[in-house]
Protein backbone atom coordinates (compact mmCIF):
# COMPACT_ATOMS: atom_id res chain seq x y z
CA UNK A 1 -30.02 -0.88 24.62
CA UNK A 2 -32.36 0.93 22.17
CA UNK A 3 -33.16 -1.71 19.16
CA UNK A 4 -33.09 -0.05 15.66
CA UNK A 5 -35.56 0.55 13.55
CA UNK A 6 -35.98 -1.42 9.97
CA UNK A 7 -34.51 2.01 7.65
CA UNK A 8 -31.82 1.93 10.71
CA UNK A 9 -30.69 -1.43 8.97
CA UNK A 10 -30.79 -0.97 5.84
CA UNK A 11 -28.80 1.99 5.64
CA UNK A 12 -26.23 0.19 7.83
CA UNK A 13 -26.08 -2.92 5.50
CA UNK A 14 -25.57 -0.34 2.83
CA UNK A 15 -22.29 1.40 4.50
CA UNK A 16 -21.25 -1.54 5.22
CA UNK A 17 -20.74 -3.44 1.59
CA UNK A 18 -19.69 -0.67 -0.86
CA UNK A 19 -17.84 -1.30 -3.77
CA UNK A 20 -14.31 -0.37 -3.77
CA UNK A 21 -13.68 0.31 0.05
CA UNK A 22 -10.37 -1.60 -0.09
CA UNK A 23 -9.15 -0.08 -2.55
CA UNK A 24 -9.54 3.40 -1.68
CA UNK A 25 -8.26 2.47 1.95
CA UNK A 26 -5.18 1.24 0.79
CA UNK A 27 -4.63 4.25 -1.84
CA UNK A 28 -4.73 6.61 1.13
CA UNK A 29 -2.02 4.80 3.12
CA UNK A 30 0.05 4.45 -0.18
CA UNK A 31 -0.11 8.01 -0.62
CA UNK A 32 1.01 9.12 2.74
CA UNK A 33 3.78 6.37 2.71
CA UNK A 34 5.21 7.39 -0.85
CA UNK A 35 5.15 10.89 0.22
CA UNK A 36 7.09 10.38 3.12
CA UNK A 37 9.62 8.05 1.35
CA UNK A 38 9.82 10.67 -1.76
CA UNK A 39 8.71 7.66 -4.49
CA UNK A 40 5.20 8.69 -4.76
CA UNK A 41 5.00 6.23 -8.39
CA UNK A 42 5.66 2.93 -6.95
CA UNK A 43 3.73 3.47 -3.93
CA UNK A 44 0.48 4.49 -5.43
CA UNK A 45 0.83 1.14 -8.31
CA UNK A 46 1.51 -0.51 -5.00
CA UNK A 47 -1.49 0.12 -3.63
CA UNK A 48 -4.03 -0.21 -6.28
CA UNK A 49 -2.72 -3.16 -6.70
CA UNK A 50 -3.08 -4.55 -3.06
CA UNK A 51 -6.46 -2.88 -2.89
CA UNK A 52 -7.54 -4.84 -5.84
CA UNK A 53 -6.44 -7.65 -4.66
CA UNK A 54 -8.34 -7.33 -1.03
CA UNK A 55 -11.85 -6.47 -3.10
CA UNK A 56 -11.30 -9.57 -5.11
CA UNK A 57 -10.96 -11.43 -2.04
CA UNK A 58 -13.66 -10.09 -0.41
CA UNK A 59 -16.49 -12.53 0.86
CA UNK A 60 -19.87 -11.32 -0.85
């Protein structure tokens, strides 16, 4: 296995803890489901509100 180099690393712990990641993953699925069930409005609160809740949760 090749090892990686120090900038390697740093740009991977970068990707890997951004701000608001849960909360844009979960307002993508919300918008597919409330477009296929036809209530767009309740699914989109819906997730904003779960995604806030996961980046709360988050360990840091």
């Amino acid at each position: 296995m090749k090892k990686i180099s120090k900038q390697e690393a740093s740009i991977l712990k970068k990707m890997k803890i951004q701000k608001g990641f849960w909360i844009g993953i979960c307002l993508m699925i919300s918008t597919i489901v409330g477009a296929v069930t036809d209530n767009i409005g309740i699914w989109l609160s819906v997730g904003i509100a779960v995604g806030v809740a996961l980046e709360s949760n988050q360990k840091k």
